[in-house]
N, C-alpha and C. Protein backbone atom coordinates (compact mmCIF):
# COMPACT_ATOMS: atom_id res chain seq x y z
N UNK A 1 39.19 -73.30 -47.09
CA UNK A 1 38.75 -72.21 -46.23
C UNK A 1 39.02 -72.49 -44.76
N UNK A 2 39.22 -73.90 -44.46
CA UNK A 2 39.84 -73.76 -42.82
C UNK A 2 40.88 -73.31 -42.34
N UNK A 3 42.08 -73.73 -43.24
CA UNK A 3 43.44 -73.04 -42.56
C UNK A 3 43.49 -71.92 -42.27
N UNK A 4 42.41 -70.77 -42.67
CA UNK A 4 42.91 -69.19 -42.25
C UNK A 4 42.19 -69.69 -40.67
N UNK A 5 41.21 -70.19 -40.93
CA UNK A 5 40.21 -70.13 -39.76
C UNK A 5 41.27 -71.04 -38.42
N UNK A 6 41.90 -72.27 -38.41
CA UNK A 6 42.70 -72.66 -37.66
C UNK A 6 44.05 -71.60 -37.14
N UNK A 7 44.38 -71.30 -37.96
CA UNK A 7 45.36 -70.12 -37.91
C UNK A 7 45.10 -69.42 -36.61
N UNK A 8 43.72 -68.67 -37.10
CA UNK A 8 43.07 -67.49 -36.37
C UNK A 8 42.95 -68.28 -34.92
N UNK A 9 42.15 -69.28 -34.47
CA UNK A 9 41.73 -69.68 -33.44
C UNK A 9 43.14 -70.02 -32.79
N UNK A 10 44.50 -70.43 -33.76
CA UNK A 10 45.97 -70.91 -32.93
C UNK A 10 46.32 -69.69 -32.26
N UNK A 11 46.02 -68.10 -32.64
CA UNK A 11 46.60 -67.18 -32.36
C UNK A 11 45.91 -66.76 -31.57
N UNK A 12 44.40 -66.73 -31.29
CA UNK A 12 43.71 -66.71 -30.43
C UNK A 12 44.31 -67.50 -29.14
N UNK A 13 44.47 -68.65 -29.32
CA UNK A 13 44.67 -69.66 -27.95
C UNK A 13 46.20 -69.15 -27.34
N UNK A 14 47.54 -68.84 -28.58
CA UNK A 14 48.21 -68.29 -28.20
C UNK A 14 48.20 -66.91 -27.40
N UNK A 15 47.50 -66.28 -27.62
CA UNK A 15 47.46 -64.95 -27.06
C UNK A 15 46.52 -65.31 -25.70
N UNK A 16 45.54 -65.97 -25.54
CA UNK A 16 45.46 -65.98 -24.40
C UNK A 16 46.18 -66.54 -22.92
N UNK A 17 47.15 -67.88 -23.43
CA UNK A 17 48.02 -68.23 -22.95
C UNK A 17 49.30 -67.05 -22.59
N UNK A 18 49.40 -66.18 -22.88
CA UNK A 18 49.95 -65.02 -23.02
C UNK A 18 49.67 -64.28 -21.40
N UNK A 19 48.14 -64.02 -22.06
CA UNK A 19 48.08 -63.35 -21.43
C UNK A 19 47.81 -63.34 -19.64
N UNK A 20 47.15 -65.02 -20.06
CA UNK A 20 47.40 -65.67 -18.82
C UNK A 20 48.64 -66.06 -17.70
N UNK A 21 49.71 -66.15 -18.37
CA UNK A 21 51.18 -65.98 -17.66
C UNK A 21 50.85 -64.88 -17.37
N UNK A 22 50.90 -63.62 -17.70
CA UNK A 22 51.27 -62.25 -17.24
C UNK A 22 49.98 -62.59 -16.01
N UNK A 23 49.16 -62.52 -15.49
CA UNK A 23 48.36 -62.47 -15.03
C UNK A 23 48.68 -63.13 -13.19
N UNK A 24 49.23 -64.47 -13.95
CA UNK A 24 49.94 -65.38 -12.55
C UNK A 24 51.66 -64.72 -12.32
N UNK A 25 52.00 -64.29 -12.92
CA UNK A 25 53.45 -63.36 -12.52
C UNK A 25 53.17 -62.70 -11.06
N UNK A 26 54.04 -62.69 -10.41
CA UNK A 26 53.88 -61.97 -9.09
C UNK A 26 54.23 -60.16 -9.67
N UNK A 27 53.11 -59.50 -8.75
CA UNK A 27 53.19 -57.77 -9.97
C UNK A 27 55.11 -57.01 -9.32
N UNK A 28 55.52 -57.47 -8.41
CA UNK A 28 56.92 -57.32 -7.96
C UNK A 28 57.79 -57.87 -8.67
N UNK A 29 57.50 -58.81 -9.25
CA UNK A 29 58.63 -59.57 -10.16
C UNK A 29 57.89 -58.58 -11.80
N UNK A 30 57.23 -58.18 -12.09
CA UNK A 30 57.14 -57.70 -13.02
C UNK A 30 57.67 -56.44 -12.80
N UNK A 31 57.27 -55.48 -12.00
CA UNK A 31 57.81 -54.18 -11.79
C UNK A 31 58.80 -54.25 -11.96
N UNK A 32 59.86 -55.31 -10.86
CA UNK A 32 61.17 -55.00 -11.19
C UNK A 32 61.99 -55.36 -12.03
N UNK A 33 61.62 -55.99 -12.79
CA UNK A 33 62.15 -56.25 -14.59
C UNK A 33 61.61 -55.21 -15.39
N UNK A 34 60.66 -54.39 -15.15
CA UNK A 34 60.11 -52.93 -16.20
C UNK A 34 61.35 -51.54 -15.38
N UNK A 35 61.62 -51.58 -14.41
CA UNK A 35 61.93 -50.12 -14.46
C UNK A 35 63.39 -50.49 -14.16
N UNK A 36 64.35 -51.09 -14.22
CA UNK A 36 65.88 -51.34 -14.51
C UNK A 36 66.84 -50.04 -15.03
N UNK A 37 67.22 -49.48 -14.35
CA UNK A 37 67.92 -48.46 -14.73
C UNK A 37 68.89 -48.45 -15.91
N UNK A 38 68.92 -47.50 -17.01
CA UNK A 38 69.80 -48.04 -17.95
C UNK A 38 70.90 -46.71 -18.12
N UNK A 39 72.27 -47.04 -18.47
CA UNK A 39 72.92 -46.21 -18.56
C UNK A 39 73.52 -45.69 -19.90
N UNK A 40 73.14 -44.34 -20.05
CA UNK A 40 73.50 -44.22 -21.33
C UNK A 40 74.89 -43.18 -21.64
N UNK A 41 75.60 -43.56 -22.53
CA UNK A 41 76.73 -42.79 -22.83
C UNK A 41 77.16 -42.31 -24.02
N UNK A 42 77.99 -41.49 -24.76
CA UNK A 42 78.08 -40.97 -25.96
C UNK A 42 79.44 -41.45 -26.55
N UNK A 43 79.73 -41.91 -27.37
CA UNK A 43 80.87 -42.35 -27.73
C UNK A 43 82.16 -41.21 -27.73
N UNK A 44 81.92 -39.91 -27.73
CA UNK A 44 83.19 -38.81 -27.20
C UNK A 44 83.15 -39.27 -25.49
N UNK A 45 82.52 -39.80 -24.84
CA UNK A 45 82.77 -40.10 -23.64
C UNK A 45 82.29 -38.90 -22.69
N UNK A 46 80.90 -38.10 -22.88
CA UNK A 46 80.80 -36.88 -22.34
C UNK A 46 79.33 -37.26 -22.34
N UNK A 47 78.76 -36.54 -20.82
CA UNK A 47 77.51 -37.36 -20.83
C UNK A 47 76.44 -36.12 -21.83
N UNK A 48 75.50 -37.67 -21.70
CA UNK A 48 74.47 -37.61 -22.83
C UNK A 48 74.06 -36.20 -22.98
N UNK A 49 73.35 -35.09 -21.90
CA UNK A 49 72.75 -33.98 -22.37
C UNK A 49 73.74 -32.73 -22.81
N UNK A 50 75.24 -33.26 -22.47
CA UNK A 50 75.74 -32.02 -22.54
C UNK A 50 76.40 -31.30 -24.40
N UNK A 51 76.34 -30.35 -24.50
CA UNK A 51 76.55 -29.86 -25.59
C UNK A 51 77.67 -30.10 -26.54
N UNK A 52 77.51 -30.07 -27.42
CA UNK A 52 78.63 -30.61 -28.72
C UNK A 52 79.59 -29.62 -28.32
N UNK A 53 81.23 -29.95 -28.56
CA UNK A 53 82.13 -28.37 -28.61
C UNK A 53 81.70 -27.64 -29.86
N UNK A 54 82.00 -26.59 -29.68
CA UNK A 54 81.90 -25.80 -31.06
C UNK A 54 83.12 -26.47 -31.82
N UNK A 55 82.72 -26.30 -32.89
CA UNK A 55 83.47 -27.03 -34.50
C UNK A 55 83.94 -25.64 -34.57
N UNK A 56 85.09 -26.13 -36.05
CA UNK A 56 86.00 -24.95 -36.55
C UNK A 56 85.01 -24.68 -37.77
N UNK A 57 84.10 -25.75 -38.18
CA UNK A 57 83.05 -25.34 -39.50
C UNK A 57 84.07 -26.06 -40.46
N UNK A 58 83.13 -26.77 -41.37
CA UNK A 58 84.04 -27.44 -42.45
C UNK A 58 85.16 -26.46 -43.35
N UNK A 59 85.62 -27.35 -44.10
CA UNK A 59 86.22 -26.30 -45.13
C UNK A 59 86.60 -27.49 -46.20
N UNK A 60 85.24 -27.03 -47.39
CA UNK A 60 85.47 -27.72 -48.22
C UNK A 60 86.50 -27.02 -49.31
N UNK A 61 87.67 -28.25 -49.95
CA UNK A 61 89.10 -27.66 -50.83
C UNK A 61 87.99 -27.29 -51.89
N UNK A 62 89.14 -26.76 -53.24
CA UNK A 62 88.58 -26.71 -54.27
C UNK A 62 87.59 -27.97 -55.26
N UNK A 63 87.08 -27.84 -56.33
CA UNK A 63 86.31 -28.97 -56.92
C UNK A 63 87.70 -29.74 -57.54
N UNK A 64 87.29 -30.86 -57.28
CA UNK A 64 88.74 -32.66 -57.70
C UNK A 64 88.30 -33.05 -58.40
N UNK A 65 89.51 -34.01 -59.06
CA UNK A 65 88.91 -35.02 -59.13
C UNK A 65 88.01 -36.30 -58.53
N UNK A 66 87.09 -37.37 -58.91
CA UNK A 66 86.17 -38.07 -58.52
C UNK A 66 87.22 -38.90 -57.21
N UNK A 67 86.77 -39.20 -56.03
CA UNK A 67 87.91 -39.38 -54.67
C UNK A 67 87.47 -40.40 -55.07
N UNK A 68 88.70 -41.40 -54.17
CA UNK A 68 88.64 -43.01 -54.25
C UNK A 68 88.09 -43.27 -53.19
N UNK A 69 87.19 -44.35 -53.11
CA UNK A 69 85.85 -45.39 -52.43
C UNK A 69 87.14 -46.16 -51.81
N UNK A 70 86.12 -46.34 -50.35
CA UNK A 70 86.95 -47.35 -49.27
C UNK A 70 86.03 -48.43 -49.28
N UNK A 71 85.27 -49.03 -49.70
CA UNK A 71 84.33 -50.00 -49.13
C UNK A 71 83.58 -50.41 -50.95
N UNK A 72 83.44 -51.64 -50.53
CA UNK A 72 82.37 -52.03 -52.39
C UNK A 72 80.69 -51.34 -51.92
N UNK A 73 80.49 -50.50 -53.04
CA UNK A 73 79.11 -50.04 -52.95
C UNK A 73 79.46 -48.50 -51.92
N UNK A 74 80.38 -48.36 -51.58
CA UNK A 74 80.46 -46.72 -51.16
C UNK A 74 79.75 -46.29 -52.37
N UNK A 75 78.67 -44.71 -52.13
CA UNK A 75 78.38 -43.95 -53.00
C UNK A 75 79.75 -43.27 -52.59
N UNK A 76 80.05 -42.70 -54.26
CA UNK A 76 80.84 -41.86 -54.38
C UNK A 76 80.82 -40.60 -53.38
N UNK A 77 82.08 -40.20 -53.00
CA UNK A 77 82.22 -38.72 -52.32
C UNK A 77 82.07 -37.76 -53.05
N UNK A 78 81.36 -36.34 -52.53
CA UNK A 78 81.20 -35.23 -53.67
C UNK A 78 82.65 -34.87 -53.55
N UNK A 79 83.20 -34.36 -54.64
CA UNK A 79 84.52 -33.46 -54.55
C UNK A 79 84.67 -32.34 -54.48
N UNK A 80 83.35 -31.84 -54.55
CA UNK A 80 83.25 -30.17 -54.39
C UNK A 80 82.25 -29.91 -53.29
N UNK A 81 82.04 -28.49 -52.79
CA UNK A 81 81.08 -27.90 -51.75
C UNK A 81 79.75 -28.07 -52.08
N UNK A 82 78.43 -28.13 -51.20
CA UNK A 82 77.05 -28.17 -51.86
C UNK A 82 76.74 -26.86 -51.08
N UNK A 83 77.15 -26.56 -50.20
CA UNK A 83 76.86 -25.76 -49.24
C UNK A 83 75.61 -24.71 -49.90
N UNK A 84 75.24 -24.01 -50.86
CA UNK A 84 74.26 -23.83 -51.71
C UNK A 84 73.18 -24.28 -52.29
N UNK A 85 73.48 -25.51 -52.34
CA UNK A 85 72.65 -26.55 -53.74
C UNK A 85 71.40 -26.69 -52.43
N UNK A 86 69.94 -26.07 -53.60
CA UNK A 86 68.77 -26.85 -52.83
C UNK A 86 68.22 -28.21 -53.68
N UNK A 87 67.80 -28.75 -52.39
CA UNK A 87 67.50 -30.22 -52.67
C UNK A 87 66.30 -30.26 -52.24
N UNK A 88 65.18 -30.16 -52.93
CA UNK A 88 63.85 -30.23 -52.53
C UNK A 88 62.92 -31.44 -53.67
N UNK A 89 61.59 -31.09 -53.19
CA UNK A 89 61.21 -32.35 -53.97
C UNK A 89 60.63 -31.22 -55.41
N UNK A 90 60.67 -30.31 -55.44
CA UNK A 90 60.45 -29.47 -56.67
C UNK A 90 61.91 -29.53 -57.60
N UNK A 91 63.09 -29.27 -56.89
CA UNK A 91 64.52 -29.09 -57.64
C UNK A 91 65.33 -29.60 -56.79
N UNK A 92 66.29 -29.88 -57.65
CA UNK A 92 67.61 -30.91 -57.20
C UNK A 92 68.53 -30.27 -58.16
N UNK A 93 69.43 -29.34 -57.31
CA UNK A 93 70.30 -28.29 -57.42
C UNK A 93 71.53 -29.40 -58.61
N UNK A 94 71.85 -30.50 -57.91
CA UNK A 94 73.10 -31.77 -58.62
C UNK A 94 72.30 -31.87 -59.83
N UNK A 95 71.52 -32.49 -60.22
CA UNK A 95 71.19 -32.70 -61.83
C UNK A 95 71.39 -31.32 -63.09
N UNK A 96 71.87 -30.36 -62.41
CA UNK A 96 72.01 -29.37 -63.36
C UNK A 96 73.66 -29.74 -63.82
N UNK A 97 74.52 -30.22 -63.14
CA UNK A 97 75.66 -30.51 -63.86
C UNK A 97 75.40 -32.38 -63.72
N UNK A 98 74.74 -33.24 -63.01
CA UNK A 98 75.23 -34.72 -62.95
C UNK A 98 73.77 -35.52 -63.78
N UNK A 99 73.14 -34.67 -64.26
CA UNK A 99 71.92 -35.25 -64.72
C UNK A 99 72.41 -35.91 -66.57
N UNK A 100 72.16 -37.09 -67.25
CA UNK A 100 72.46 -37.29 -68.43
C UNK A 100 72.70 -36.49 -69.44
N UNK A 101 71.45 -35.26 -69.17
CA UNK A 101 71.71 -34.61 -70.54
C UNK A 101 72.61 -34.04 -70.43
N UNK A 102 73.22 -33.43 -69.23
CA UNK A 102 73.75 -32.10 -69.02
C UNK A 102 75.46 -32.64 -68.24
N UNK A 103 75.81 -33.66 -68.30
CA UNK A 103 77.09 -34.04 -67.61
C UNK A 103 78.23 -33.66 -68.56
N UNK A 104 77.71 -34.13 -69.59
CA UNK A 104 79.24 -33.73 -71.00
C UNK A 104 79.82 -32.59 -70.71
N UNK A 105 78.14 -31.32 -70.71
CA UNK A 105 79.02 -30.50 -70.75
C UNK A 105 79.35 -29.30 -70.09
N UNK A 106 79.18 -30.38 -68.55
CA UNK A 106 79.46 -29.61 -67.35
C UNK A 106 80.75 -30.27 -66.93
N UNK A 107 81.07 -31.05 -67.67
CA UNK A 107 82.40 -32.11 -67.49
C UNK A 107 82.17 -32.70 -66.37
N UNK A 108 81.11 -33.34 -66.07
CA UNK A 108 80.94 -34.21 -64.53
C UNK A 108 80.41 -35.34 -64.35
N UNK A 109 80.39 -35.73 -63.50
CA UNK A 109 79.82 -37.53 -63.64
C UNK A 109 78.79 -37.69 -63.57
N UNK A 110 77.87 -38.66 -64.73
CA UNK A 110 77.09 -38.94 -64.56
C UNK A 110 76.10 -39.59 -64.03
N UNK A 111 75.07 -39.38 -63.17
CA UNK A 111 74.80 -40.40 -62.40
C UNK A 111 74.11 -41.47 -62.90
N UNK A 112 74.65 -42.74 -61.87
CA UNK A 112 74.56 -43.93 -62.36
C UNK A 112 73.53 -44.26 -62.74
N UNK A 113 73.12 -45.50 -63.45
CA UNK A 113 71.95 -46.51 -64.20
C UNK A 113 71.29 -47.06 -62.85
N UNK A 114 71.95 -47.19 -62.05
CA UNK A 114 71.53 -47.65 -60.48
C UNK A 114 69.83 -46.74 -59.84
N UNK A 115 70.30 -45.54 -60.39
CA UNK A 115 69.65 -44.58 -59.83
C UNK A 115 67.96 -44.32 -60.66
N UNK A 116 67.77 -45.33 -61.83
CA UNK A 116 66.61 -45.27 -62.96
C UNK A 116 66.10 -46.45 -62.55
N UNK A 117 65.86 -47.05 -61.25
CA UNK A 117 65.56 -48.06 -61.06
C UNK A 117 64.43 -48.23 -60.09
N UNK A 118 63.60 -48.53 -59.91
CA UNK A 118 62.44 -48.31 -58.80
C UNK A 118 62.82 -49.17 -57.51
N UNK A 119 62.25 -48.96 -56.57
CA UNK A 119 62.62 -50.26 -55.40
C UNK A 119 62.21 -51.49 -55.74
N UNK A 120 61.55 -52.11 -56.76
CA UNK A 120 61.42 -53.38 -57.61
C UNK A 120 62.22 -53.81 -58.52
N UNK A 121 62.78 -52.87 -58.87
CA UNK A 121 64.09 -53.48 -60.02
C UNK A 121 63.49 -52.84 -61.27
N UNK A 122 62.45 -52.12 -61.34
CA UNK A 122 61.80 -52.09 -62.62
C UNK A 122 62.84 -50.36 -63.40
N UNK A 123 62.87 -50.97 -64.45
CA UNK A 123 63.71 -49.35 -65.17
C UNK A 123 62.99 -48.52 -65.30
N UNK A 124 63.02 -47.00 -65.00
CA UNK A 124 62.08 -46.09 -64.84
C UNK A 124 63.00 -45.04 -65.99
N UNK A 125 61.68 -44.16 -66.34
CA UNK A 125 62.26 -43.07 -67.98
C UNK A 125 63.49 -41.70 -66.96
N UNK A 126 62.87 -41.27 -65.85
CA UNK A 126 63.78 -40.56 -65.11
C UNK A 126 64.29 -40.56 -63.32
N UNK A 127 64.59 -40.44 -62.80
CA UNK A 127 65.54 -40.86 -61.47
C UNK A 127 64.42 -40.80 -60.53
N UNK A 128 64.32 -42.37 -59.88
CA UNK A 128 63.65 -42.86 -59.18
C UNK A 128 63.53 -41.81 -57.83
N UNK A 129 62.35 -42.28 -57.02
CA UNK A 129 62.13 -40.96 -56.12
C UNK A 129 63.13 -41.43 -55.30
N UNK A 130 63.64 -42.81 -54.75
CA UNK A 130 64.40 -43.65 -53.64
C UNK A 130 65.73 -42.86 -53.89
N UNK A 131 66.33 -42.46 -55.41
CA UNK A 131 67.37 -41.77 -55.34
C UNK A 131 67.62 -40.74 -55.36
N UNK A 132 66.54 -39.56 -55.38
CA UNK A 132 66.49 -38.41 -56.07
C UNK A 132 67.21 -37.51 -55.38
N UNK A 133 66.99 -37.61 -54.11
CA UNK A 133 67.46 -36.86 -52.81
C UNK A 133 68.82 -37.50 -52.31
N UNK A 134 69.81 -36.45 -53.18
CA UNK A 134 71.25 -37.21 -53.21
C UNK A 134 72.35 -37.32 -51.68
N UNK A 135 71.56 -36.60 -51.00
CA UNK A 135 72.61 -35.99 -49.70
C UNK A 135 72.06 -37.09 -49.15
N UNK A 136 71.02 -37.80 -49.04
CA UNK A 136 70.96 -39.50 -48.22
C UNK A 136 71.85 -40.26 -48.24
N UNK A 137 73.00 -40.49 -49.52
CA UNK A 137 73.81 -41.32 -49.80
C UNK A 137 74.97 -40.70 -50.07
N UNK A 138 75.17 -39.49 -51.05
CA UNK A 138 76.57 -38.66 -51.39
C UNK A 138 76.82 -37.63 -50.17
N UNK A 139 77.74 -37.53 -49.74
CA UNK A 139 78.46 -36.52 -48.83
C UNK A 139 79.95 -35.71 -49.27
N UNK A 140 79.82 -34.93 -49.39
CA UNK A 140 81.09 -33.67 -50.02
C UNK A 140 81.99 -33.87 -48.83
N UNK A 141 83.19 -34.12 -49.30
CA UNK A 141 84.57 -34.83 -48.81
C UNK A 141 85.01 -33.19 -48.11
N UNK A 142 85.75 -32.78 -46.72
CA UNK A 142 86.05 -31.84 -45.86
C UNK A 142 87.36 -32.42 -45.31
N UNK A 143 87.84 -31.53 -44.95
CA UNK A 143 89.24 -32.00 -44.10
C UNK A 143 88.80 -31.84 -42.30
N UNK A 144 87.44 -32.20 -42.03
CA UNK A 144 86.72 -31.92 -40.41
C UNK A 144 88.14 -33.17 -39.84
N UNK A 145 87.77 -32.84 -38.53
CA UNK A 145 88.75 -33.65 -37.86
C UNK A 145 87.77 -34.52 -37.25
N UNK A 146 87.88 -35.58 -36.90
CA UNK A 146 86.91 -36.78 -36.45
C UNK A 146 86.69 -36.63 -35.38
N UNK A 147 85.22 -36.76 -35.25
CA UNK A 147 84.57 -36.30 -33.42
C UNK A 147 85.18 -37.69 -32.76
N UNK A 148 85.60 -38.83 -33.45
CA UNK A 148 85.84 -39.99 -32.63
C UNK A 148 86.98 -40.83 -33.17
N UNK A 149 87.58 -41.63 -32.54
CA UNK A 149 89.09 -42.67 -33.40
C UNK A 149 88.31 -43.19 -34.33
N UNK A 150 88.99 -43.56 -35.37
CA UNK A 150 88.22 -44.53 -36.42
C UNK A 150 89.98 -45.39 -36.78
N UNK A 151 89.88 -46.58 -36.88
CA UNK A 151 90.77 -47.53 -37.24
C UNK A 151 90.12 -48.08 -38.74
N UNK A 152 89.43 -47.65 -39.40
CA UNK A 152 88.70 -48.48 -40.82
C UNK A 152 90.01 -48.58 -41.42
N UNK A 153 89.92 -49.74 -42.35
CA UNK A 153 90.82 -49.59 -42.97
C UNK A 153 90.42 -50.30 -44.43
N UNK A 154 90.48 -49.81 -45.95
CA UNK A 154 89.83 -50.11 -47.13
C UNK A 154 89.60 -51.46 -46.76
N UNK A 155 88.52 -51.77 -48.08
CA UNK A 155 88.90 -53.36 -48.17
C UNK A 155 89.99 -53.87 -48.98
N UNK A 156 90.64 -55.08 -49.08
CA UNK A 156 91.42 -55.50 -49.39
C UNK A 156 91.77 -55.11 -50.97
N UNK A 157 90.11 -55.31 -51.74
CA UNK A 157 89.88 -55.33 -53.00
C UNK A 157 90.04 -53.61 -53.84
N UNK A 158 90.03 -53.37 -53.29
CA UNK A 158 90.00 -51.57 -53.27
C UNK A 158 91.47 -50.60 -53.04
N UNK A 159 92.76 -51.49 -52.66
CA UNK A 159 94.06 -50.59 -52.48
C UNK A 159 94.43 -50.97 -53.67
């Protein structure tokens, strides 16, 4: 029963030592390390408050085949539009064609064993809440033009 109690009194002594520096600080040398001007910028290079350009609006192609992954552990890209599909915590518009029972014979992929899994590892009877809400991780593939350069290039293991 002492070690919680030593603990407590170390963090005690620490914190007052704490608080005692701040105390002997000159309040000018503190001020002027708190208000340091910081500069912020947007990676299009256009300052911070000003407005996005207007977009042309996506344009998702017809439904594909399943697109090829640039990275290990990419979630898959959607190949078709969701622009419709509601995703709420009552219905999840994707399990009507990607859900087990119903993939055969919607001809679509099924989603993974990954996804019956709790944040413990434990196997669950239907799709964990961490995955349920698919637009966190899947994004429907567009021909948008990139707000910024991107140089990525796959991984090695993946061409």
């Amino acid at each position: 029963m002492k070690q919680p109690v030593l603990r407590f009194a170390r963090t005690v002594a620490l914190l007052g030592a704490v608080a005692a520096s701040l105390c002997l600080a000159s309040p000018g040398a503190v001020a002027a390390e708190k208000f340091q001007p910081v500069r912020l910028q947007t990676l299009r290079g256009v300052e911070i408050n000003a407005s996005d350009p207007a977009g042309e609006g996506a344009r998702f192609g017809p439904d594909s085949a399943p697109l090829p992954r640039d990275f290990v552990q990419q979630p898959p890209l959607i190949p078709h539009t969701t622009e419709s599909y509601l995703v709420s915590k009552e219905f999840n518009k994707c399990m009507d064609c990607h859900a087990w029972s119903r993939a055969r014979e919607a001809n679509a992929t099924k989603i993974s064993i990954t996804h019956f899994k709790s944040r413990e590892g434990a196997e669950m009877s239907s799709v964990s809440p961490n995955r349920y809400f698919c637009n966190q991780c899947h994004v429907p593939q567009t021909d948008a033009k990139p707000l910024v350069g991107n140089v990525f290039k796959p991984g090695a293991g993946l061409r």
